[in-house]
C-alpha atoms as a PDB file:
ATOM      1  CA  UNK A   1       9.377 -31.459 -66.588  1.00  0.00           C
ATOM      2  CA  UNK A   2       8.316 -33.214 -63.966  1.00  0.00           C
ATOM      3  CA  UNK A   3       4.060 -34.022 -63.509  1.00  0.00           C
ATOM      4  CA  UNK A   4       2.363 -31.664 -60.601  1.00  0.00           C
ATOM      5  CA  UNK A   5      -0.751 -33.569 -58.650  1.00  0.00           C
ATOM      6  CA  UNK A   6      -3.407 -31.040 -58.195  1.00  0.00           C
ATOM      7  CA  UNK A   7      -4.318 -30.175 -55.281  1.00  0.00           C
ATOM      8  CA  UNK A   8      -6.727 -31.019 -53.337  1.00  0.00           C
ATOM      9  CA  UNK A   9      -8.391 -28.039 -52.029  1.00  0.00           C
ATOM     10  CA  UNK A  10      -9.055 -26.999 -48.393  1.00  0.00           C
ATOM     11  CA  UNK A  11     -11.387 -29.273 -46.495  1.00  0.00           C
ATOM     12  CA  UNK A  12     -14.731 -27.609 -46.925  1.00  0.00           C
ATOM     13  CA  UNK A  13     -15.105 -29.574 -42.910  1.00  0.00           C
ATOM     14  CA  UNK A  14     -11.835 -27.329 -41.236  1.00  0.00           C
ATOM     15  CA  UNK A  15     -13.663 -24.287 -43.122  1.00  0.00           C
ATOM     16  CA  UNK A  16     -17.022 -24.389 -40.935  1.00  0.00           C
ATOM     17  CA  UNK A  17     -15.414 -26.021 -37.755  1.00  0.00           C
ATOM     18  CA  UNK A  18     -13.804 -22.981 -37.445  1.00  0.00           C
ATOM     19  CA  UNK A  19     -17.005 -20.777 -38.196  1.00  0.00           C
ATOM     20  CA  UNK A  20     -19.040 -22.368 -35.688  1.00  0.00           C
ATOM     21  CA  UNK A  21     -16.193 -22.281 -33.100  1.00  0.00           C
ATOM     22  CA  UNK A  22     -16.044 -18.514 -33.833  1.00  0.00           C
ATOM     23  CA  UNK A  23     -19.776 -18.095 -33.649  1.00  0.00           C
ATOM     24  CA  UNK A  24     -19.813 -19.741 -30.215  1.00  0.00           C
ATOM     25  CA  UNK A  25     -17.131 -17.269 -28.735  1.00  0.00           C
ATOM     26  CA  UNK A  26     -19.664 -13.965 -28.923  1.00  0.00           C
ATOM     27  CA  UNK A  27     -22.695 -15.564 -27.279  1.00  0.00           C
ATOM     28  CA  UNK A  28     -20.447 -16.978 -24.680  1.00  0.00           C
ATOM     29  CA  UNK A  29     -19.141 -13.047 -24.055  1.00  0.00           C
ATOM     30  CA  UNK A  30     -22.172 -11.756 -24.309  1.00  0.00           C
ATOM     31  CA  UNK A  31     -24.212 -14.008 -22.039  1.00  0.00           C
ATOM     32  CA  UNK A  32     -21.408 -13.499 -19.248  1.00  0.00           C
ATOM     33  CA  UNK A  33     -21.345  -9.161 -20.059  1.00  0.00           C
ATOM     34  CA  UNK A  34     -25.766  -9.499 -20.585  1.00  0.00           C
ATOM     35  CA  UNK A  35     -25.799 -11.414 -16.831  1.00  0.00           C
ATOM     36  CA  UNK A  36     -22.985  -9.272 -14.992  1.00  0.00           C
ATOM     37  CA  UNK A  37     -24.836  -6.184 -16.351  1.00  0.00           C
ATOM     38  CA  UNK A  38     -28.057  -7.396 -15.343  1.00  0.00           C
ATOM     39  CA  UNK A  39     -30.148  -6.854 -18.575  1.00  0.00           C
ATOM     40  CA  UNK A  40     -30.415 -10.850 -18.892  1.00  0.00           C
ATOM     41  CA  UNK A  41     -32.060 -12.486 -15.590  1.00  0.00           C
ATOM     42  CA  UNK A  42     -29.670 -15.510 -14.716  1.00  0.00           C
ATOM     43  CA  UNK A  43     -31.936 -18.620 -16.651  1.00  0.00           C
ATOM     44  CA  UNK A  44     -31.460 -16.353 -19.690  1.00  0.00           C
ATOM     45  CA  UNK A  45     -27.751 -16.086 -19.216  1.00  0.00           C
ATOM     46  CA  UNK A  46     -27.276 -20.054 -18.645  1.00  0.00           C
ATOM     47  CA  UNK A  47     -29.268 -20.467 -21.730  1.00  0.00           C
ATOM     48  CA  UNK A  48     -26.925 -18.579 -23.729  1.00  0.00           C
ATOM     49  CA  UNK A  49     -23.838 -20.299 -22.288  1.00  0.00           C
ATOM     50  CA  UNK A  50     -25.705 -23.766 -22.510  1.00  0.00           C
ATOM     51  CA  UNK A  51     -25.567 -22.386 -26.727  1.00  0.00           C
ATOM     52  CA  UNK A  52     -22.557 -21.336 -26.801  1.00  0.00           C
ATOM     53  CA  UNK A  53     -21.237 -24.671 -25.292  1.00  0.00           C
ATOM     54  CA  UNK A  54     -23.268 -26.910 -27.349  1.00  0.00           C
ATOM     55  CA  UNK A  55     -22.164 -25.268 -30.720  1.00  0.00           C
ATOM     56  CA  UNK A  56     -18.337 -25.377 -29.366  1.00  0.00           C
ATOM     57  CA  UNK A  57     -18.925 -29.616 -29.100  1.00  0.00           C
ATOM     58  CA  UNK A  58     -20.409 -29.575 -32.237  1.00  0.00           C
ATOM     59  CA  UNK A  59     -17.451 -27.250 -33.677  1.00  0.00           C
ATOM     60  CA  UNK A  60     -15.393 -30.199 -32.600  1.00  0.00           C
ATOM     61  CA  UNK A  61     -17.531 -32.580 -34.221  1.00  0.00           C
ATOM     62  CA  UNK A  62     -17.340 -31.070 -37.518  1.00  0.00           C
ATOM     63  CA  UNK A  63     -13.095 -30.548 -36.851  1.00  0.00           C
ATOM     64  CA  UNK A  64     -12.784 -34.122 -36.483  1.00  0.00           C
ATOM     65  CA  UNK A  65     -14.170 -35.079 -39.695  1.00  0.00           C
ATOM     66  CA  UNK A  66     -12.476 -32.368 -41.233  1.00  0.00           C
ATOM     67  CA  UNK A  67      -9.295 -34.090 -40.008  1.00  0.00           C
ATOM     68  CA  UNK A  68     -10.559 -37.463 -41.519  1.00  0.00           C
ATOM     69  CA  UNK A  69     -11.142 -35.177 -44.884  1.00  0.00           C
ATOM     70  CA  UNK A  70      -7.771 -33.857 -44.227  1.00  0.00           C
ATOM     71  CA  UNK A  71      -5.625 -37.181 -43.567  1.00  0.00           C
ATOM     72  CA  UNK A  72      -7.521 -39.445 -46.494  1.00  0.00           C
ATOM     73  CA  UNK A  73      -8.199 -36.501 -49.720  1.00  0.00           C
ATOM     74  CA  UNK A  74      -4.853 -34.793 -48.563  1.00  0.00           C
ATOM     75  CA  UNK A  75      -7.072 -31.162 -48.445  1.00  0.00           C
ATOM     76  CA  UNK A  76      -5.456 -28.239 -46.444  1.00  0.00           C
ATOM     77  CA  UNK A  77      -7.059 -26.871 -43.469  1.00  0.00           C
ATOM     78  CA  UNK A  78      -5.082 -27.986 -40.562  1.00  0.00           C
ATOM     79  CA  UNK A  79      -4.527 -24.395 -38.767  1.00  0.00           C
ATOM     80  CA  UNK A  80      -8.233 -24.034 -39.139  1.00  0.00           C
ATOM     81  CA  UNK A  81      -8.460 -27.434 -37.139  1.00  0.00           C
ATOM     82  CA  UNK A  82      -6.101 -26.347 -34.644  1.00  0.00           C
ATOM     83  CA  UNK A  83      -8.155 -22.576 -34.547  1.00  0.00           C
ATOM     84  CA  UNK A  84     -11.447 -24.473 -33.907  1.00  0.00           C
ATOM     85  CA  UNK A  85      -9.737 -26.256 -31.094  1.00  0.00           C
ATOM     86  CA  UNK A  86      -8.292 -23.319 -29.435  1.00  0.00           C
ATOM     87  CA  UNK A  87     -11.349 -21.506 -29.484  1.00  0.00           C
ATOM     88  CA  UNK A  88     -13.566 -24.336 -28.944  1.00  0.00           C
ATOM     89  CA  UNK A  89     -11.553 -25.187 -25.461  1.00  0.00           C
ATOM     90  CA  UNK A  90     -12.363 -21.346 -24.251  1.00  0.00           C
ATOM     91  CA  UNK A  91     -15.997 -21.648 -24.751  1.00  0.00           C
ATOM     92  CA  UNK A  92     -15.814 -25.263 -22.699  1.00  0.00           C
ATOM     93  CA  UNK A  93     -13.534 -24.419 -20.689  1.00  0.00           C
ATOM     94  CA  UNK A  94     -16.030 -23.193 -17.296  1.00  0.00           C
ATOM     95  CA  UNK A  95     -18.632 -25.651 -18.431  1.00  0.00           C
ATOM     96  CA  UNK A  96     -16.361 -28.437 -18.641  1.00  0.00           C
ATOM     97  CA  UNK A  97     -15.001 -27.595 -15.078  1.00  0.00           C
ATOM     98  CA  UNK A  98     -18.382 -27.604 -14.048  1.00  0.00           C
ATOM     99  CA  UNK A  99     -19.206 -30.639 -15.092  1.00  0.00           C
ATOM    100  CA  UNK A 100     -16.429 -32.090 -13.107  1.00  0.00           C
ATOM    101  CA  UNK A 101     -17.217 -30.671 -10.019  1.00  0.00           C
ATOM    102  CA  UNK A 102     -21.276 -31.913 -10.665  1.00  0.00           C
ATOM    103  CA  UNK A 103     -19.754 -35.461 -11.238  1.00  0.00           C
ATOM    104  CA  UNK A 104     -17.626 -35.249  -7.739  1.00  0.00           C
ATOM    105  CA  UNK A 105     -19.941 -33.459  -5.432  1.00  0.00           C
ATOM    106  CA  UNK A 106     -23.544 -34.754  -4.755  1.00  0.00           C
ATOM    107  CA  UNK A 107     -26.555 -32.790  -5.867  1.00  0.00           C
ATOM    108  CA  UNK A 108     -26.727 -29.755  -3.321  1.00  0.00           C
ATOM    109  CA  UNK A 109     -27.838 -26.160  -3.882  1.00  0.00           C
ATOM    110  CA  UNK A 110     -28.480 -25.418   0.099  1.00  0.00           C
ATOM    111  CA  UNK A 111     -25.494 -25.754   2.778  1.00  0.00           C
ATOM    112  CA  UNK A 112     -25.628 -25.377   6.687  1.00  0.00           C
ATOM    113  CA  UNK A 113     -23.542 -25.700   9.450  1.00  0.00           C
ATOM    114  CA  UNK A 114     -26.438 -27.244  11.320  1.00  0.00           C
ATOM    115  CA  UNK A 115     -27.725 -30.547   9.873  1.00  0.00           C
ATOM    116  CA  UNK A 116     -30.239 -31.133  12.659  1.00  0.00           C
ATOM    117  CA  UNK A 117     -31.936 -27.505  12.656  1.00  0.00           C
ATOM    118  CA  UNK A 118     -30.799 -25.030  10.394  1.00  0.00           C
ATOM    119  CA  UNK A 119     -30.912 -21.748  10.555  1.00  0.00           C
ATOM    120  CA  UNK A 120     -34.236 -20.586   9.201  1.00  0.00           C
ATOM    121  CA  UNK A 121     -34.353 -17.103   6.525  1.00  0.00           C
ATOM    122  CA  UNK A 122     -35.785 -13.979   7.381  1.00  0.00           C
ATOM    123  CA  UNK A 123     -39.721 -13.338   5.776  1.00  0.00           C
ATOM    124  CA  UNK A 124     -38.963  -9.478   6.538  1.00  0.00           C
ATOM    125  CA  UNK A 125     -40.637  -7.387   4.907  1.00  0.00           C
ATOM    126  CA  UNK A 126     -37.216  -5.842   4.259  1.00  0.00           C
ATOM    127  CA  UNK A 127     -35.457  -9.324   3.435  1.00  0.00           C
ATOM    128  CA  UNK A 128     -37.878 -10.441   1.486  1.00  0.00           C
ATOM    129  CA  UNK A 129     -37.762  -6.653  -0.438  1.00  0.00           C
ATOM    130  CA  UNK A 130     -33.857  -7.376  -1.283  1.00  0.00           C
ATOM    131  CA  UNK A 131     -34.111 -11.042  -2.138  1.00  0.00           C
ATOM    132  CA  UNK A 132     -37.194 -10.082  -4.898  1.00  0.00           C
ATOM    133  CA  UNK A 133     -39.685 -12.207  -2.592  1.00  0.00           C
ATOM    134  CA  UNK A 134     -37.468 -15.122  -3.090  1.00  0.00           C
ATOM    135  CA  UNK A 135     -36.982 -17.713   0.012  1.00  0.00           C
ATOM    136  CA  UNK A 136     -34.888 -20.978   0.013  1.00  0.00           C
ATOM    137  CA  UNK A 137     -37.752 -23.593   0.663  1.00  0.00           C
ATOM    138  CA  UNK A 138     -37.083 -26.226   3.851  1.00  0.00           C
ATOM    139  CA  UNK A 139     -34.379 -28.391   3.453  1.00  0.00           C
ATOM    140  CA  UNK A 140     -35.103 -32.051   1.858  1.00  0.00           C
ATOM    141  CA  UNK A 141     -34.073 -34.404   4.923  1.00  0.00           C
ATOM    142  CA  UNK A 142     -32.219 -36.866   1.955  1.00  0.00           C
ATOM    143  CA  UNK A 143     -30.148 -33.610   1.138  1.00  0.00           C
ATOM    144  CA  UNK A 144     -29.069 -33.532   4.949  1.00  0.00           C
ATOM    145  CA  UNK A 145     -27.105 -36.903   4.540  1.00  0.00           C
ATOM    146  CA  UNK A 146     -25.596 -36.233   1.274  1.00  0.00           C
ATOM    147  CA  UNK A 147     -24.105 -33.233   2.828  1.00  0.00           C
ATOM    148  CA  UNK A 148     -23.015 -35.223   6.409  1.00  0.00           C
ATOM    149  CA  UNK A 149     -21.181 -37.639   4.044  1.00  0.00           C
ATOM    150  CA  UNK A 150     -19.962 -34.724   1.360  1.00  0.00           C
ATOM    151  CA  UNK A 151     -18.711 -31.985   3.722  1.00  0.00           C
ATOM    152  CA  UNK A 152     -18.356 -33.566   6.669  1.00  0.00           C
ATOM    153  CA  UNK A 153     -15.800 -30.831   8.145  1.00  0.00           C
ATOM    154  CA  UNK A 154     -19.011 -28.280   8.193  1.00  0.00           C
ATOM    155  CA  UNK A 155     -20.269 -27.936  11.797  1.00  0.00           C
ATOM    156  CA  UNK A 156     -21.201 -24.733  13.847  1.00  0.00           C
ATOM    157  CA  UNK A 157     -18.593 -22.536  15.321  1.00  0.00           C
ATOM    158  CA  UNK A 158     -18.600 -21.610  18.814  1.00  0.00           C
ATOM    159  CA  UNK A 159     -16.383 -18.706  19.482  1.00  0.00           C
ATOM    160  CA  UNK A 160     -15.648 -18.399  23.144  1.00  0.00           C
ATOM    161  CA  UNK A 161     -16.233 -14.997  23.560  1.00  0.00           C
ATOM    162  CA  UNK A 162     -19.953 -12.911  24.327  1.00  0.00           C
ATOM    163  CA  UNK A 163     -22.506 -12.912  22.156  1.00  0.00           C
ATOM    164  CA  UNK A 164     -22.217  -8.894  21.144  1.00  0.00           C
ATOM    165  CA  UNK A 165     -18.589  -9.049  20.630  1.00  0.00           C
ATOM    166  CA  UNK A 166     -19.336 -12.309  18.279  1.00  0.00           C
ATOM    167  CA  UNK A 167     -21.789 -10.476  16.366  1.00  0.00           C
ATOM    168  CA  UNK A 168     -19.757  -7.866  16.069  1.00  0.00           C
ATOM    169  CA  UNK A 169     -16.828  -9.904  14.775  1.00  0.00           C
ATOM    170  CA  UNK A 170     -18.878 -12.265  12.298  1.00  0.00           C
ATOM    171  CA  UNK A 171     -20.100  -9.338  10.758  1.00  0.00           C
ATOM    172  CA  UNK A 172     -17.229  -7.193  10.155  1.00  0.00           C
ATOM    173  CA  UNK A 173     -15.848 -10.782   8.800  1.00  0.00           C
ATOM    174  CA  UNK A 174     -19.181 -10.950   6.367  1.00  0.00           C
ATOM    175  CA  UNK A 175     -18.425  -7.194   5.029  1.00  0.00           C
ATOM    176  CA  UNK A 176     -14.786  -8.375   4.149  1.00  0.00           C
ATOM    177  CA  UNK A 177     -15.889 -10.521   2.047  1.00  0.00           C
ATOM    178  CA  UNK A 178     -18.597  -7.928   0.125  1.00  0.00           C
ATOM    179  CA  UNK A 179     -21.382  -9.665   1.262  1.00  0.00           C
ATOM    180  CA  UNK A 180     -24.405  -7.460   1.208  1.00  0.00           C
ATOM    181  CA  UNK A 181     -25.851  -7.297   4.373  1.00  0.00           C
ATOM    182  CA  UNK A 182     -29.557  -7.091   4.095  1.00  0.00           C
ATOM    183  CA  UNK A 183     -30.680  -7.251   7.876  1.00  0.00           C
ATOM    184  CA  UNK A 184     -28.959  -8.101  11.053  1.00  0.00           C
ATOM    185  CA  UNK A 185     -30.660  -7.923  14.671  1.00  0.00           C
ATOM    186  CA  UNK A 186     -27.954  -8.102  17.613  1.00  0.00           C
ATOM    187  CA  UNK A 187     -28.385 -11.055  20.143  1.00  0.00           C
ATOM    188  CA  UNK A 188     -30.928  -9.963  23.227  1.00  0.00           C
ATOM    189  CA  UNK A 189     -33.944 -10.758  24.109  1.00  0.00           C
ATOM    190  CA  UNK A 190     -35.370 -13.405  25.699  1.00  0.00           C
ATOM    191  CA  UNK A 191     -33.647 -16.120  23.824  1.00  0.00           C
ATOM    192  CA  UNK A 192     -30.657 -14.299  23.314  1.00  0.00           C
ATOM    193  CA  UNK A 193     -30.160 -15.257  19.489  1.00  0.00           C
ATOM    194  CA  UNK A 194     -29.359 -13.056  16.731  1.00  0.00           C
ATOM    195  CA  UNK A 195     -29.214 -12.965  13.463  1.00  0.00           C
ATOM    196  CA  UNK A 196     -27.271 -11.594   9.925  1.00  0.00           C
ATOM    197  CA  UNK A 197     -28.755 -11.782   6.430  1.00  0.00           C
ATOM    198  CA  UNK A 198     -27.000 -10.998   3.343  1.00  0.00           C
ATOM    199  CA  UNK A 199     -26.207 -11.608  -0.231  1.00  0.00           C
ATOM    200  CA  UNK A 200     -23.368 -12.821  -1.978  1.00  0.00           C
ATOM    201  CA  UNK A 201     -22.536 -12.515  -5.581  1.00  0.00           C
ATOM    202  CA  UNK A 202     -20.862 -15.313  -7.615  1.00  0.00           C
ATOM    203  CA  UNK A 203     -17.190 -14.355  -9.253  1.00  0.00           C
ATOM    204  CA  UNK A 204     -17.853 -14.634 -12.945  1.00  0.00           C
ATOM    205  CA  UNK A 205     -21.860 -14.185 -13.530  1.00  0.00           C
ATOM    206  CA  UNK A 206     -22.433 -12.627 -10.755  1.00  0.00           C
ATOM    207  CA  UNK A 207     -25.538 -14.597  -9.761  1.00  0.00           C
ATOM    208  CA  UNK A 208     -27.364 -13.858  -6.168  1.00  0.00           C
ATOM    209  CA  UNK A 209     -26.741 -16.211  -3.700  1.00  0.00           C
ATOM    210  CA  UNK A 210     -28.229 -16.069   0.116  1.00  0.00           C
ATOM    211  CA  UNK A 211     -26.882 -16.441   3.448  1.00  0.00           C
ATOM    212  CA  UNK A 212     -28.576 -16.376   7.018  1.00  0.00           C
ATOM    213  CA  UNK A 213     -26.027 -16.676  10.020  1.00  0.00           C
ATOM    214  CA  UNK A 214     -27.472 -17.706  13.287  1.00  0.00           C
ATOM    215  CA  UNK A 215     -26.092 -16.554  16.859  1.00  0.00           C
ATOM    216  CA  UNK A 216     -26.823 -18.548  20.130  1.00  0.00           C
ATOM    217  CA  UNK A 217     -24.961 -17.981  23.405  1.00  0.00           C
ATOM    218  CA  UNK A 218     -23.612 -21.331  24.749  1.00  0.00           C
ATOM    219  CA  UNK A 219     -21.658 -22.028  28.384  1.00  0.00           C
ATOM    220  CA  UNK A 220     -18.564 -21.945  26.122  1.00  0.00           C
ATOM    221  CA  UNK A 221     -19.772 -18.981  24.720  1.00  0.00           C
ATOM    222  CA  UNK A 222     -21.302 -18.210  21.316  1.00  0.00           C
ATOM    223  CA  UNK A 223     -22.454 -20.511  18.724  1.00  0.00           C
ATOM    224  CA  UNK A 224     -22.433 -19.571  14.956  1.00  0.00           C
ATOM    225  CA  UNK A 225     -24.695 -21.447  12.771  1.00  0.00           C
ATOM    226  CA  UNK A 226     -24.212 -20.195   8.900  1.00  0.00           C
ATOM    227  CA  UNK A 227     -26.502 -20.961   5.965  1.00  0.00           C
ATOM    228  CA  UNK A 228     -25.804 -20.404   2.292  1.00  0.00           C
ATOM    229  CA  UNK A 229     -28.413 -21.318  -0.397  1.00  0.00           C
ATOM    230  CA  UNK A 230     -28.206 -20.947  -4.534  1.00  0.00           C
ATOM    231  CA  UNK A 231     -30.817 -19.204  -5.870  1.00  0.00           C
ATOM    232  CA  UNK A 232     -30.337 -20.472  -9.374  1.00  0.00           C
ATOM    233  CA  UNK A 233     -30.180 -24.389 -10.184  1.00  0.00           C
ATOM    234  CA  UNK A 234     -30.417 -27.696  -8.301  1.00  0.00           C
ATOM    235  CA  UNK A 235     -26.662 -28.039  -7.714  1.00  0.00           C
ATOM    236  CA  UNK A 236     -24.407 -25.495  -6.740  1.00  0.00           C
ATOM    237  CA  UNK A 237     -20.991 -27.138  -7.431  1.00  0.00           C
ATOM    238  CA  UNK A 238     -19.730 -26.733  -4.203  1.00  0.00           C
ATOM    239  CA  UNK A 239     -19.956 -23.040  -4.507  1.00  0.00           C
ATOM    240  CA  UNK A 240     -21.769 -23.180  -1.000  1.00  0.00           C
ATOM    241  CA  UNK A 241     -19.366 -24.926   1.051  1.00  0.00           C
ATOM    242  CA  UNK A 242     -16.688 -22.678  -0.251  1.00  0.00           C
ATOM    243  CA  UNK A 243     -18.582 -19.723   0.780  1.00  0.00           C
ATOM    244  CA  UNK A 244     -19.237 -21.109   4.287  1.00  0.00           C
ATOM    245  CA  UNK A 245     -15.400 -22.165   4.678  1.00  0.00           C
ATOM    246  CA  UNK A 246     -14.460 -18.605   3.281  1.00  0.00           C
ATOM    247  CA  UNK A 247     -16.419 -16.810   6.425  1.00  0.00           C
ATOM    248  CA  UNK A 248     -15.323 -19.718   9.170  1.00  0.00           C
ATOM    249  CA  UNK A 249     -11.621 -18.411   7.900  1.00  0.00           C
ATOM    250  CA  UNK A 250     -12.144 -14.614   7.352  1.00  0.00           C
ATOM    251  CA  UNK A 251     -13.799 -14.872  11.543  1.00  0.00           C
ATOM    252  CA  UNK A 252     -10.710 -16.955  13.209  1.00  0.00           C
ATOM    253  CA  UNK A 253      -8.368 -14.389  11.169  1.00  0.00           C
ATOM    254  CA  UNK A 254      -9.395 -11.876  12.608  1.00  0.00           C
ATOM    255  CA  UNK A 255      -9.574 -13.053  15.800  1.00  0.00           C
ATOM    256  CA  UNK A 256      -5.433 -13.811  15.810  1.00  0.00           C
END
């Protein structure tokens, strides 16, 4: 008979990789369920998801000396490795994307079409009643250039058309997208300006975002100045611009 080496064991490091990997994937859920539902307000959500990110790196951590433990003592515990990657890779995967689009786009949480005046927010008493008293402070004049040189194919639309008709349009355009409209006073008056304020909800977390559109009649016609500021953090990963880009499209649509 031949002589049997004993084995090893499983590495005791695969074994709690794949714990904290698992532990990470409920408080990730939850803080995304807790903030869509509205029973977390959103710092409380992003401090769960911060968690839940920080123990999937450290889940990682922990797998890679388990795969040291693994490779030199010969232990088993390789499917728990590749487990605590898998799940590891889900918790990271949105703040990992994130973090990409922080390193690419410059440090913005307030977009405009207008660089040299933008559009100002309604104080309402009903505006300021649906935004819970919030209102985007004045623009930093620094933050003006990093968006010039950022998103440089922002600038105001002029639709050649009336300024009723272009109200009309831009808003019907603002409803297709589910914004909630919280105000909106049709251009007249002396200066013949109007104006639309709503609220748009992020995808996944559903965070509160706010948008003031601007309307000026022009000899070509009717300019469109739009405005869309995060509520929540200093950057807005580009969320902004998209928004903006999303309405300029959603108008000349509808105008074909």
């Amino acid at each position: 008979m031949g002589y049997r080496l004993p084995l090893a064991g499983e590495s005791r490091f695969a074994l709690w990789s794949e714990r904290i990997a698992i532990l990470a994937i409920p408080i990730a859920i939850g803080a995304v369920l807790l903030a869509r539902s509205g029973k977390a307000d959103p710092v409380q959500a992003v401090a769960l998801i911060v968690i839940a990110a920080i123990l999937a790196m450290l889940a990682l951590a922990v797998a890679g000396v388990g795969a040291i433990d693994i490779w030199r003592n010969g232990r088993t515990g390789l499917f728990r490795l590749l487990r605590t990657g898998l799940f590891a890779l889900l918790v990271l995967g949105g703040p990992g994307w994130l973090a990409i689009e922080a390193g690419r786009l410059p440090l913005l949480n307030d977009i405009t079409t207008d660089l040299d005046d933008p559009p100002e927010f309604s104080r309402s008493s009903a505006a300021l009643a649906a935004r819970n008293g919030h209102v985007p402070p004045v623009r930093d004049p620094r933050e003006r250039e990093r968006q010039r040189v950022a998103y440089a194919d922002l600038r105001p639309l002029v639709l050649d058309m009336e300024a009723e008709p272009a109200f009309r349009l831009v808003l019907e355009a603002a409803q297709k997208l589910r914004w909630r409209i919280i105000e909106q006073s049709a251009p007249g008056g002396r200066s013949g300006q109007g104006r639309i304020e709503a609220i748009a909800e992020t995808t996944l977390l559903r965070f509160q975002d706010d948008i003031t559109i601007r309307f000026r009649p022009t000899p070509a016609g009717t300019r469109v100045d739009i405005r869309s500021a995060s509520r929540i953090g200093r950057h807005d990963f580009g969320a902004n611009a998209k928004r903006i880009r999303r309405l300029v499209e959603e108008i000349l649509a509808s105008r074909e």
